[in-house]
Every structure is written in C-alpha cells, then in structure tokens.
PDB file of N, CA and C in Angstrom:
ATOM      1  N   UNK A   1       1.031   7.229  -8.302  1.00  0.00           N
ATOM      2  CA  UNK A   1       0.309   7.487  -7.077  1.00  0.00           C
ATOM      3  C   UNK A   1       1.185   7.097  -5.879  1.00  0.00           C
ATOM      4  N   UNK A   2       1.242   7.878  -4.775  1.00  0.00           N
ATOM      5  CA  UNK A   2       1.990   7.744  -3.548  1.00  0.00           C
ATOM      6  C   UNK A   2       0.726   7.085  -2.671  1.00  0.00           C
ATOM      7  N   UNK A   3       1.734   6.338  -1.845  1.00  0.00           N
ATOM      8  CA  UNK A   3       0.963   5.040  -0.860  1.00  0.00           C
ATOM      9  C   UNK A   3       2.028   5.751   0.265  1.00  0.00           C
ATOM     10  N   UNK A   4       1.172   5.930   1.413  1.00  0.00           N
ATOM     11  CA  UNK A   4       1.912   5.825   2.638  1.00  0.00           C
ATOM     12  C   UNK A   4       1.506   4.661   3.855  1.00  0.00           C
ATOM     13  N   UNK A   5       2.102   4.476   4.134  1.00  0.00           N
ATOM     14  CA  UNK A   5       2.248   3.428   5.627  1.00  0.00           C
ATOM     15  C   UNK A   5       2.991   4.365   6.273  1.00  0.00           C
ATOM     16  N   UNK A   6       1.865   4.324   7.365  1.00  0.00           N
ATOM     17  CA  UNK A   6       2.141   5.092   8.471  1.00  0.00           C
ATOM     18  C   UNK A   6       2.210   3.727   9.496  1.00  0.00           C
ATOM     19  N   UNK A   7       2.935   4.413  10.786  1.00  0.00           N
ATOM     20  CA  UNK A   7       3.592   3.338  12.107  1.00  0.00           C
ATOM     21  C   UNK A   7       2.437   2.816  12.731  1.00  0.00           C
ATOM     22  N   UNK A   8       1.973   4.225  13.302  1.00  0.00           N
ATOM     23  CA  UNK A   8       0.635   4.539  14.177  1.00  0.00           C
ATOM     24  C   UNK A   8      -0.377   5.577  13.706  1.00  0.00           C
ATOM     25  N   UNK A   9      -1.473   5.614  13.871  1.00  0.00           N
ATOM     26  CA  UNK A   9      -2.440   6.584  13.582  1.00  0.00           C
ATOM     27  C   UNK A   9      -2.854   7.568  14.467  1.00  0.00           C
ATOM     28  N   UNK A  10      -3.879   8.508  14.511  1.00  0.00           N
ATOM     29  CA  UNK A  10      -4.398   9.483  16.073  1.00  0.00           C
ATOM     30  C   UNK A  10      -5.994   9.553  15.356  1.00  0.00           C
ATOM     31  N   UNK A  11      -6.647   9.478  16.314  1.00  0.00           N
ATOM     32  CA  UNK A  11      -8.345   9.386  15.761  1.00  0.00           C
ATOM     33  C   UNK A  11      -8.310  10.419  16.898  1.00  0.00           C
ATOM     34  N   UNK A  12      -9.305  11.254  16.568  1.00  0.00           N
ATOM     35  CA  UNK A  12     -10.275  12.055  17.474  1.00  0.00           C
ATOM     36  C   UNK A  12     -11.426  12.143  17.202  1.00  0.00           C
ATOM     37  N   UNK A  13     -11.726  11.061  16.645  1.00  0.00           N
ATOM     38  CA  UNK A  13     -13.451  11.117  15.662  1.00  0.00           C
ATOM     39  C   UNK A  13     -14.047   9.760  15.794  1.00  0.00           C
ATOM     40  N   UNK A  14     -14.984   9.537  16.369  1.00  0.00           N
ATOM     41  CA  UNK A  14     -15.370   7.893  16.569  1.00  0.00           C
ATOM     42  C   UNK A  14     -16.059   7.907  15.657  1.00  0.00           C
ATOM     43  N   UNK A  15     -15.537   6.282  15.197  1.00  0.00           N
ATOM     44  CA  UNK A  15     -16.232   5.877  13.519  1.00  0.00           C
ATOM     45  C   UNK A  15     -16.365   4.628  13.977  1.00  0.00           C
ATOM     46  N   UNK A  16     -16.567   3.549  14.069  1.00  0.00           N
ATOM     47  CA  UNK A  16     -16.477   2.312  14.195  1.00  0.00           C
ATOM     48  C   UNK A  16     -15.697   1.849  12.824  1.00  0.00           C
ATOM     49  N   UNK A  17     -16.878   2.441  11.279  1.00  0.00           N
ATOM     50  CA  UNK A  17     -16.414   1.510  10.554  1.00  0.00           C
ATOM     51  C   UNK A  17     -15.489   1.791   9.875  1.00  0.00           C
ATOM     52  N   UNK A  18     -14.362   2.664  10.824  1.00  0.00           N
ATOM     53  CA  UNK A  18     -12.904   2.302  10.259  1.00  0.00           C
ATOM     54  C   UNK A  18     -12.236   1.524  10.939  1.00  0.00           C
ATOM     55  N   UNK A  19     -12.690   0.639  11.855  1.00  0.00           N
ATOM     56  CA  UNK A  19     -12.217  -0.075  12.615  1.00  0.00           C
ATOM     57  C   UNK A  19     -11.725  -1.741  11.793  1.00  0.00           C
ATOM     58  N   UNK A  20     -12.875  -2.037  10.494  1.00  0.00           N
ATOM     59  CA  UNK A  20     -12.328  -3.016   9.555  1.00  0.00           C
ATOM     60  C   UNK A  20     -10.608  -2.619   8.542  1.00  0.00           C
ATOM     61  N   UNK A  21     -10.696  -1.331   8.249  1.00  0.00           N
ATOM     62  CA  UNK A  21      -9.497  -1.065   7.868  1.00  0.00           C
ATOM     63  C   UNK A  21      -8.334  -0.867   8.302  1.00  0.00           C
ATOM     64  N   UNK A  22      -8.158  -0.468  10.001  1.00  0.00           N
ATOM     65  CA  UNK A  22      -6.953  -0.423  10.409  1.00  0.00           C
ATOM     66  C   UNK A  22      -6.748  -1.668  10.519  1.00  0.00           C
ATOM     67  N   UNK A  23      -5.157  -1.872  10.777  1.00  0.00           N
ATOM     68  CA  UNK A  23      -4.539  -3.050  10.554  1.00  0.00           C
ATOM     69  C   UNK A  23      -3.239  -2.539  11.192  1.00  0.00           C
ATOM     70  N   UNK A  24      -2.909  -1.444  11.961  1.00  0.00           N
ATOM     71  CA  UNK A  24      -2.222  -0.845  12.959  1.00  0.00           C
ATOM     72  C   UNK A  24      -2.233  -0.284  13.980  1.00  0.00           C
ATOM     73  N   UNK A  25      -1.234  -0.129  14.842  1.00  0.00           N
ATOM     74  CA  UNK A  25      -1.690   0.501  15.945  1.00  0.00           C
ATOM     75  C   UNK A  25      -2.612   1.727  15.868  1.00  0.00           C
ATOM     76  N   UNK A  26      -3.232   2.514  17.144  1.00  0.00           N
ATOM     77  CA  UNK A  26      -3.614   3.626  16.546  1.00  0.00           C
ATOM     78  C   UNK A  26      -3.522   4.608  17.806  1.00  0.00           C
ATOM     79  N   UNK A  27      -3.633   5.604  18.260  1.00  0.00           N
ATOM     80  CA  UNK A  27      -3.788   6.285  19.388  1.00  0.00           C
ATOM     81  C   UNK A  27      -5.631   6.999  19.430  1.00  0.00           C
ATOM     82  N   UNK A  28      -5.868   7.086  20.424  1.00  0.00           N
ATOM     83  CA  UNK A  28      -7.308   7.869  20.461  1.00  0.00           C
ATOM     84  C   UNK A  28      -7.540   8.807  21.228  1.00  0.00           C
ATOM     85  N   UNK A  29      -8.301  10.124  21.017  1.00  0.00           N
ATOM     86  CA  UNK A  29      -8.170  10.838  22.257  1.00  0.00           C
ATOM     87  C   UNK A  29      -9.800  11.474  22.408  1.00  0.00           C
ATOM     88  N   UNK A  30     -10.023  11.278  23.485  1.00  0.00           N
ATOM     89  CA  UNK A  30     -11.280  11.274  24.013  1.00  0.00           C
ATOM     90  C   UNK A  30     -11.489  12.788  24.771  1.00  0.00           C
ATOM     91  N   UNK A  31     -12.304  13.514  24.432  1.00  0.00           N
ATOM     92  CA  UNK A  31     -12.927  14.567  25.033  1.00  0.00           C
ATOM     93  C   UNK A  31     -13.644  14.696  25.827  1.00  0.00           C
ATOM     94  N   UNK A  32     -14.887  13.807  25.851  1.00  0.00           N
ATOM     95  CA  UNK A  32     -15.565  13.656  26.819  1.00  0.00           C
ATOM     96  C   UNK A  32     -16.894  12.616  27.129  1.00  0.00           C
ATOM     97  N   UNK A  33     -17.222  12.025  28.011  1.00  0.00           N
ATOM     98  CA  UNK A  33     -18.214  10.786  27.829  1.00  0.00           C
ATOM     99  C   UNK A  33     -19.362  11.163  28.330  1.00  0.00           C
ATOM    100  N   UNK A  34     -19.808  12.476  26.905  1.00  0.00           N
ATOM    101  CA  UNK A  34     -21.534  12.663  27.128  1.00  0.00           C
ATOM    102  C   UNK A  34     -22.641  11.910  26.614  1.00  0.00           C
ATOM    103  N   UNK A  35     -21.986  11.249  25.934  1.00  0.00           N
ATOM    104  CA  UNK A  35     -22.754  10.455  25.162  1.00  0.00           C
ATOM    105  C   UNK A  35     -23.844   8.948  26.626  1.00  0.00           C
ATOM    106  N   UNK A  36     -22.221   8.995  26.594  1.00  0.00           N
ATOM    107  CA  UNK A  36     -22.568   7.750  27.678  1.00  0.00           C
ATOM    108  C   UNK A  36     -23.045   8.010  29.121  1.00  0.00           C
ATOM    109  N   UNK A  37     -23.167   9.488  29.630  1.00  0.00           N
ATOM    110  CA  UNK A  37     -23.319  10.119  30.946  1.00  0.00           C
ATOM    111  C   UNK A  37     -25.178   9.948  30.722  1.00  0.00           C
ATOM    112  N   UNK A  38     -25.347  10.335  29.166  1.00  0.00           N
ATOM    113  CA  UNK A  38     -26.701  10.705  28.961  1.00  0.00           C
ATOM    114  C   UNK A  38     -27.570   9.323  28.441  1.00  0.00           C
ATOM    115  N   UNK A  39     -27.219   8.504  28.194  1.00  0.00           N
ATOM    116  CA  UNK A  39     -27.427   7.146  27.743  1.00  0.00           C
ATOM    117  C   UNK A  39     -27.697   7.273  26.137  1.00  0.00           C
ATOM    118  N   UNK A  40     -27.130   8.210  25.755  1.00  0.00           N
ATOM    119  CA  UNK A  40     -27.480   7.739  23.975  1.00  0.00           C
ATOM    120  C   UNK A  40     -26.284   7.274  23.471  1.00  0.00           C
ATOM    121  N   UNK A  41     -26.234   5.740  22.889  1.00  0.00           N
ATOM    122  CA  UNK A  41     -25.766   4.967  22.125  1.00  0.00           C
ATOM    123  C   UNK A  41     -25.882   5.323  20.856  1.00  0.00           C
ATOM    124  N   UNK A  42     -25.163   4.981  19.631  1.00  0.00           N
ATOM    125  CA  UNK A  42     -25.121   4.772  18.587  1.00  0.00           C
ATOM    126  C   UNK A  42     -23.981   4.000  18.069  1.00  0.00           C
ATOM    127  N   UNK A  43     -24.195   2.325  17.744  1.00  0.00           N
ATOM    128  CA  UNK A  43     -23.868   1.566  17.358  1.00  0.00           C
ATOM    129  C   UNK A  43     -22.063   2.245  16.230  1.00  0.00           C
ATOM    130  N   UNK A  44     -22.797   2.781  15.424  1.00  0.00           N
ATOM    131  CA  UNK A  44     -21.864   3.430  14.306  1.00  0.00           C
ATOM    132  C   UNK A  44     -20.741   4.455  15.624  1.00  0.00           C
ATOM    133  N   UNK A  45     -20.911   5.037  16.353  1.00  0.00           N
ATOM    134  CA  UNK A  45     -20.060   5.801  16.560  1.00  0.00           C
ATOM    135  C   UNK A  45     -20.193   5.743  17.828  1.00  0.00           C
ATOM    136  N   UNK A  46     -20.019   4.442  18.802  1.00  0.00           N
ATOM    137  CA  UNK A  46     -19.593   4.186  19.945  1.00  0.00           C
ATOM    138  C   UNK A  46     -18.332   3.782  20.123  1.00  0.00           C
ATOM    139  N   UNK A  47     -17.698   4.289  21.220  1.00  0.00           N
ATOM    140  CA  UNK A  47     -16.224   4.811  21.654  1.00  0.00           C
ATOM    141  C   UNK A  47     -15.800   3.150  21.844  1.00  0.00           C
ATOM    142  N   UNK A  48     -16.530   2.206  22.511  1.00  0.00           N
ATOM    143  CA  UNK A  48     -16.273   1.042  23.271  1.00  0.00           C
ATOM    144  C   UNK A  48     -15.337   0.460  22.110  1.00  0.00           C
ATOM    145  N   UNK A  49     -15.526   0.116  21.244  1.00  0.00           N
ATOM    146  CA  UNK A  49     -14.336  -1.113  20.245  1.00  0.00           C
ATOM    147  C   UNK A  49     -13.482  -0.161  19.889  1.00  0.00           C
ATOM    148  N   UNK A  50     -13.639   1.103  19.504  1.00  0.00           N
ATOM    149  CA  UNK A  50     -12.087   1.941  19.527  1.00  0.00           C
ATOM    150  C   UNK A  50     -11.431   2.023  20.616  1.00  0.00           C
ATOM    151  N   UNK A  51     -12.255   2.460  21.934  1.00  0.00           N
ATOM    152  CA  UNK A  51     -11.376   2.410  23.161  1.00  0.00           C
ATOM    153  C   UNK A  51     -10.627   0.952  23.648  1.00  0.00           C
ATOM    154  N   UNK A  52     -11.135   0.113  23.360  1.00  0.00           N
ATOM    155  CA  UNK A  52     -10.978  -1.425  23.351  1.00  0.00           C
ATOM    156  C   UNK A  52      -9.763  -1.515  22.715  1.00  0.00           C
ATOM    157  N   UNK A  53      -9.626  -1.199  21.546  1.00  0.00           N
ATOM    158  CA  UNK A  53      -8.630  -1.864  20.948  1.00  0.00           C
ATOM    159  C   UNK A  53      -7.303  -0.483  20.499  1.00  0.00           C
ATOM    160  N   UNK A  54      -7.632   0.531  21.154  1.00  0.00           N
ATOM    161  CA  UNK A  54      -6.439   1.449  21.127  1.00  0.00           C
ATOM    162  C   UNK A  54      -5.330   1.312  21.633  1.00  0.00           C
ATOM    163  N   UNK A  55      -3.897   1.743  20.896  1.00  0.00           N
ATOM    164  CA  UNK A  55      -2.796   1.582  21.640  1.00  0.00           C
ATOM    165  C   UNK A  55      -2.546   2.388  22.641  1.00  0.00           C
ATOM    166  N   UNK A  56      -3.332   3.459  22.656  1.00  0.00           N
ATOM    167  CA  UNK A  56      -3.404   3.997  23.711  1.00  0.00           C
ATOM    168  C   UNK A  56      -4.597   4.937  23.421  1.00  0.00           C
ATOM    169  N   UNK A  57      -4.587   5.790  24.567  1.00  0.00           N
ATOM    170  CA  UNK A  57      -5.549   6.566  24.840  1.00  0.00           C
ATOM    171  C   UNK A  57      -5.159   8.353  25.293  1.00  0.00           C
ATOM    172  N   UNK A  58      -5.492   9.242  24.538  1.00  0.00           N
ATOM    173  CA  UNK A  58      -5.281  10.613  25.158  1.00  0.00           C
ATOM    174  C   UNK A  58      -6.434  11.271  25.655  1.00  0.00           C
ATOM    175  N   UNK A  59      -6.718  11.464  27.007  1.00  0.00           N
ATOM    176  CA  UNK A  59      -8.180  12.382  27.708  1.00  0.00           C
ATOM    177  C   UNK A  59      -7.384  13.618  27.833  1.00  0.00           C
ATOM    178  N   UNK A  60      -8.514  14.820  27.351  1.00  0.00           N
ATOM    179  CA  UNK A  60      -7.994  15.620  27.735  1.00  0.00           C
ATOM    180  C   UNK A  60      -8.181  16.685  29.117  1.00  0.00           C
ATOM    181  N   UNK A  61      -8.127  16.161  29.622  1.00  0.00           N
ATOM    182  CA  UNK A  61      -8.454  16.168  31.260  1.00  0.00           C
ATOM    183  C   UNK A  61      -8.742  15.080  32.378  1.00  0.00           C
ATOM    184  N   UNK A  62      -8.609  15.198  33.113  1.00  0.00           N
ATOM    185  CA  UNK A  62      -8.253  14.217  34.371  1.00  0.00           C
ATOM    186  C   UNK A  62      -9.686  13.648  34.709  1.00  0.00           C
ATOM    187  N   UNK A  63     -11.026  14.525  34.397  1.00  0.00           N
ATOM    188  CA  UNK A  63     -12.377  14.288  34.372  1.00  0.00           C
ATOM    189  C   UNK A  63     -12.481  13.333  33.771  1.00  0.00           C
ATOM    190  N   UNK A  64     -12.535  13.647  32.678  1.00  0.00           N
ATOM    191  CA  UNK A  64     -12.288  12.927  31.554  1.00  0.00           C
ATOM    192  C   UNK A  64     -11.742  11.230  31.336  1.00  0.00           C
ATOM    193  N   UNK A  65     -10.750  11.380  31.881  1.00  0.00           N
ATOM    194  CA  UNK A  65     -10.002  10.302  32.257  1.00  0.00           C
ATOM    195  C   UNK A  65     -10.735   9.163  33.192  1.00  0.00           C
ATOM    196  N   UNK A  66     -10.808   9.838  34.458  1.00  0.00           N
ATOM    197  CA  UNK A  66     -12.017   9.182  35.506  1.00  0.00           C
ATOM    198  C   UNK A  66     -12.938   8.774  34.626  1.00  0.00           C
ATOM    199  N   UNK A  67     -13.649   9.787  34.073  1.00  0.00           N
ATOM    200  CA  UNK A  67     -15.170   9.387  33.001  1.00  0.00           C
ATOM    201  C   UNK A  67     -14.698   8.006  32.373  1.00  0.00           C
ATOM    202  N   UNK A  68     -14.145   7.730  32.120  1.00  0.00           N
ATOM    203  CA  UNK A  68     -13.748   6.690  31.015  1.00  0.00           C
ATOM    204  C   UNK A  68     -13.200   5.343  31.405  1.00  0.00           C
ATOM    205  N   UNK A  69     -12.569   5.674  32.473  1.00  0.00           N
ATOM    206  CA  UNK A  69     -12.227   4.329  33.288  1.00  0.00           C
ATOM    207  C   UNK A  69     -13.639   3.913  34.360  1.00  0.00           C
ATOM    208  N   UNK A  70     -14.462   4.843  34.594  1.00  0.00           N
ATOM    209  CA  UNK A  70     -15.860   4.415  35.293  1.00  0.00           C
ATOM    210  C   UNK A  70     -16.930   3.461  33.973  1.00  0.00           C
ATOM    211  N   UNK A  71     -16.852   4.179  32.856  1.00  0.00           N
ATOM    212  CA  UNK A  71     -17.520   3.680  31.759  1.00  0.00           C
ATOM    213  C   UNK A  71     -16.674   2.240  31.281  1.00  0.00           C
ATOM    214  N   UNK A  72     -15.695   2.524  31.176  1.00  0.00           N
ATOM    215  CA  UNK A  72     -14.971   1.117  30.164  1.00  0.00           C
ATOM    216  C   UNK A  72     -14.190   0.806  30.922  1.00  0.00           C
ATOM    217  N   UNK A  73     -13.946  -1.271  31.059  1.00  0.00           N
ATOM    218  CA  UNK A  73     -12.425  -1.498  31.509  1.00  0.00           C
ATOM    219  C   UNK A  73     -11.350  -1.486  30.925  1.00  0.00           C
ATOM    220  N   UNK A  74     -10.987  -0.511  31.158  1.00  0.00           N
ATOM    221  CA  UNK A  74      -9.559   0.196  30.472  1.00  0.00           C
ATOM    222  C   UNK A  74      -8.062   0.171  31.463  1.00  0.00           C
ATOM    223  N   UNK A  75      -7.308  -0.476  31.116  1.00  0.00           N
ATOM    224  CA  UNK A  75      -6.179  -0.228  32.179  1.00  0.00           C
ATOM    225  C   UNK A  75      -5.796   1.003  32.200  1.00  0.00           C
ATOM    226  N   UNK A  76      -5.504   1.402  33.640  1.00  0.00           N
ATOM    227  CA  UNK A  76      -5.026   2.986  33.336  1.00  0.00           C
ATOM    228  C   UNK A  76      -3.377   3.282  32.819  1.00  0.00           C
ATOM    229  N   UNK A  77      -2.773   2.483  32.552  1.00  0.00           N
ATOM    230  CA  UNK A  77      -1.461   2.443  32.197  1.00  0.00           C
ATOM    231  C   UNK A  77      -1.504   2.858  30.439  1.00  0.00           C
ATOM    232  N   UNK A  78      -2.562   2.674  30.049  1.00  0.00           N
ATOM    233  CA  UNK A  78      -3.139   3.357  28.666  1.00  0.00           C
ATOM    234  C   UNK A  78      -3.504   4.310  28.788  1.00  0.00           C
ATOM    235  N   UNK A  79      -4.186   4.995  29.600  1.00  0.00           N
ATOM    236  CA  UNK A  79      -4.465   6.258  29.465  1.00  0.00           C
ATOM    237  C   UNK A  79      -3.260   7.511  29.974  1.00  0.00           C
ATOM    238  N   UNK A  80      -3.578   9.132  28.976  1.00  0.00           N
ATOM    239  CA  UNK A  80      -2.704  10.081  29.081  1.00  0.00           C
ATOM    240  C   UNK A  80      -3.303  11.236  29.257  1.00  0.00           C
ATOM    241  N   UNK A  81      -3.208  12.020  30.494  1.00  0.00           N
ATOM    242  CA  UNK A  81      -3.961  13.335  30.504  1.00  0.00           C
ATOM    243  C   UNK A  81      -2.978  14.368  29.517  1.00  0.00           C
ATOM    244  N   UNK A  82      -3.797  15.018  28.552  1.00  0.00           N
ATOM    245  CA  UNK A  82      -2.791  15.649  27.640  1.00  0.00           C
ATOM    246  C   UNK A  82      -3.938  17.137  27.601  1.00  0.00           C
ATOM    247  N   UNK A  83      -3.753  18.160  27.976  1.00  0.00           N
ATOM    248  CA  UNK A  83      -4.329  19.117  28.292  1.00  0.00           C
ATOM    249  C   UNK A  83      -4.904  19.969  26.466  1.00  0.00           C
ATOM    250  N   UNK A  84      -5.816  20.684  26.503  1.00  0.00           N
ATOM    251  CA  UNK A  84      -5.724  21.175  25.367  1.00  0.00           C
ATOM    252  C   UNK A  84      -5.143  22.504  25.320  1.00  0.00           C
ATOM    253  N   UNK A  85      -4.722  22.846  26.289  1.00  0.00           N
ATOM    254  CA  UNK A  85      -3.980  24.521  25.783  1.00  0.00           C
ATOM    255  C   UNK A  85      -4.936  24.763  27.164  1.00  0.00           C
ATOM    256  N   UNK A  86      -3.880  26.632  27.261  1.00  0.00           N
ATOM    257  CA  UNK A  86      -4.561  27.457  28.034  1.00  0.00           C
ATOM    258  C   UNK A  86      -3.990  28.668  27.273  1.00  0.00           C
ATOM    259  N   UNK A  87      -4.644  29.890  27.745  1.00  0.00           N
ATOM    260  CA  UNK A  87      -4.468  31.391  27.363  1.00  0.00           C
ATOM    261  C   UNK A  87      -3.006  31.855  28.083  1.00  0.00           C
ATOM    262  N   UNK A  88      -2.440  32.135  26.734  1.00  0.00           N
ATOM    263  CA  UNK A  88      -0.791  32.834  27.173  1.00  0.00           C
ATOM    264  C   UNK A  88      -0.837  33.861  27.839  1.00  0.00           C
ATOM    265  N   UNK A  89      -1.969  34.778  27.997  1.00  0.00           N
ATOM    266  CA  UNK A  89      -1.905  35.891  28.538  1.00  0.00           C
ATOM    267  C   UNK A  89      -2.241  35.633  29.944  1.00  0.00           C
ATOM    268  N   UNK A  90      -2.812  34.747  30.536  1.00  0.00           N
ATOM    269  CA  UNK A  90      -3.570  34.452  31.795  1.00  0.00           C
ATOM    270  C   UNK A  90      -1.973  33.415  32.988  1.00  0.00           C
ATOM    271  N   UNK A  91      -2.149  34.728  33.735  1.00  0.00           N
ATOM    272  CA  UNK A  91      -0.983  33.693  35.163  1.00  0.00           C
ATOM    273  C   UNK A  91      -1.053  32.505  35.217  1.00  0.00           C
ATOM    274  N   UNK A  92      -0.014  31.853  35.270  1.00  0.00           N
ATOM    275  CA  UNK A  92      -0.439  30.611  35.876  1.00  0.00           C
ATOM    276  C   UNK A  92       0.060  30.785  37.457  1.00  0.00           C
ATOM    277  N   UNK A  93      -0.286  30.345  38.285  1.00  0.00           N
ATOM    278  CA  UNK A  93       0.006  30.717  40.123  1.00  0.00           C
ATOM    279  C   UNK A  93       0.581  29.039  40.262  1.00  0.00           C
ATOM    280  N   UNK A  94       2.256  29.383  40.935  1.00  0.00           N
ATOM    281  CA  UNK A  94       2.208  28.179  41.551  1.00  0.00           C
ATOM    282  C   UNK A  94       1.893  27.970  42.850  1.00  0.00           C
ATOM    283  N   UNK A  95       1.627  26.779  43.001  1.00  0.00           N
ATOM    284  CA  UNK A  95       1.536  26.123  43.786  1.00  0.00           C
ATOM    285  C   UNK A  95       2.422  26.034  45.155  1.00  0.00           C
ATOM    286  N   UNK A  96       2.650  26.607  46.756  1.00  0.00           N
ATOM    287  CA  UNK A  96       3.511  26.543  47.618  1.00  0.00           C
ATOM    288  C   UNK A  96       3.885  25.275  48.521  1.00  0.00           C
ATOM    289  N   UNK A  97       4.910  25.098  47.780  1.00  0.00           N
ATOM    290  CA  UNK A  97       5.619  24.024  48.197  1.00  0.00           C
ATOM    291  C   UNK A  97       5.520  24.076  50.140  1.00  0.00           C
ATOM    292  N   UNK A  98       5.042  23.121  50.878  1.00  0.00           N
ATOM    293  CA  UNK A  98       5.587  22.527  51.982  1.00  0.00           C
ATOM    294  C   UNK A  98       7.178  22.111  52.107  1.00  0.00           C
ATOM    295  N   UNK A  99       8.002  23.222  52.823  1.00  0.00           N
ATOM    296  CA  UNK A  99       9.309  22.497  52.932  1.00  0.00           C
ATOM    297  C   UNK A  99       9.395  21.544  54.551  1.00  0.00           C
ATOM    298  N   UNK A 100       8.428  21.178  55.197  1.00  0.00           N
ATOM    299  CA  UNK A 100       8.504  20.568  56.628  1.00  0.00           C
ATOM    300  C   UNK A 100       8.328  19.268  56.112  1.00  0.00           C
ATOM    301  N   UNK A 101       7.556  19.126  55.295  1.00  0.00           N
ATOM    302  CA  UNK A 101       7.278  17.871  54.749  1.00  0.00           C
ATOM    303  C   UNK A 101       8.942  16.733  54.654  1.00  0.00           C
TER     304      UNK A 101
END
C-alpha cells in the first residue's frame, strides 16, 4: 500500500471534522459567505476554525474577500483574490491609462 505525505493541502469543502486529522498546513478557498449573510450556522460545517487556522486563504472574488474579513478576524495578508475563469470568447476592454497623472 502507498502512503503519501503531502506538504500542504487545498479544501474547498467545509468539514470541521477533518480538522482533528490534519496535522499540516492547508490552503482554503472560500466562495462565498451565505451562510453567514443569512444567519444559518451549522456547527459541523462552519468556515470559522478552518478559516482560523488556514495557511492561507483563496476568495474567489474581491466580494468575497470583503465578505470574510467583515465576518472573521482574518489578517488580510492571508487572503488571495484568485478569480474562477471567464469566457475565452468574450473581450476583455482595457482599461485607459491616465498619462497626466
């Protein structure tokens, strides 16, 4: 039987009670804080002791991000806006630079 040890982990699934088995870093990435916008708790699968004790944190959006630092004290030096994709076919428009500035 093969055993791996891994460095770091990536959760995108709140569990609490895998929180007795890690014993490594882990990364987490958060989608969105409806849970907590709407007030339903659930002990088993509240974000707070994973977000607590993550080596870091991935939101995927800047909303998101805000959401989460309003809900939890989280340093923001942990958190990472990491986008989920957009459509290859769709423009992206930049943005016009100020050159007076």
């Amino acid at each position: 039987m093969i055993y791996y040890k891994p460095d770091i982990l990536h959760f995108s699934y709140y569990n609490n009670s895998l929180l007795k088995f890690i014993k490594i870093p882990y990364i987490l990435t958060v989608y969105d804080l409806i849970h907590e916008k709407n007030n339903y708790q659930s002990n088993e699968f509240s974000k707070k002791n994973l977000v607590e004790r993550a080596a870091h944190i991935i939101c995927i959006s800047k909303k998101t991000r805000e959401d989460l630092l309003n809900f939890y004290q989280i340093d923001k030096k942990k958190i990472s806006v990491i986008y989920l994709g957009l459509d290859k076919y769709k423009k992206i428009k930049k943005k016009k630079v100020d050159k007076k500035k």
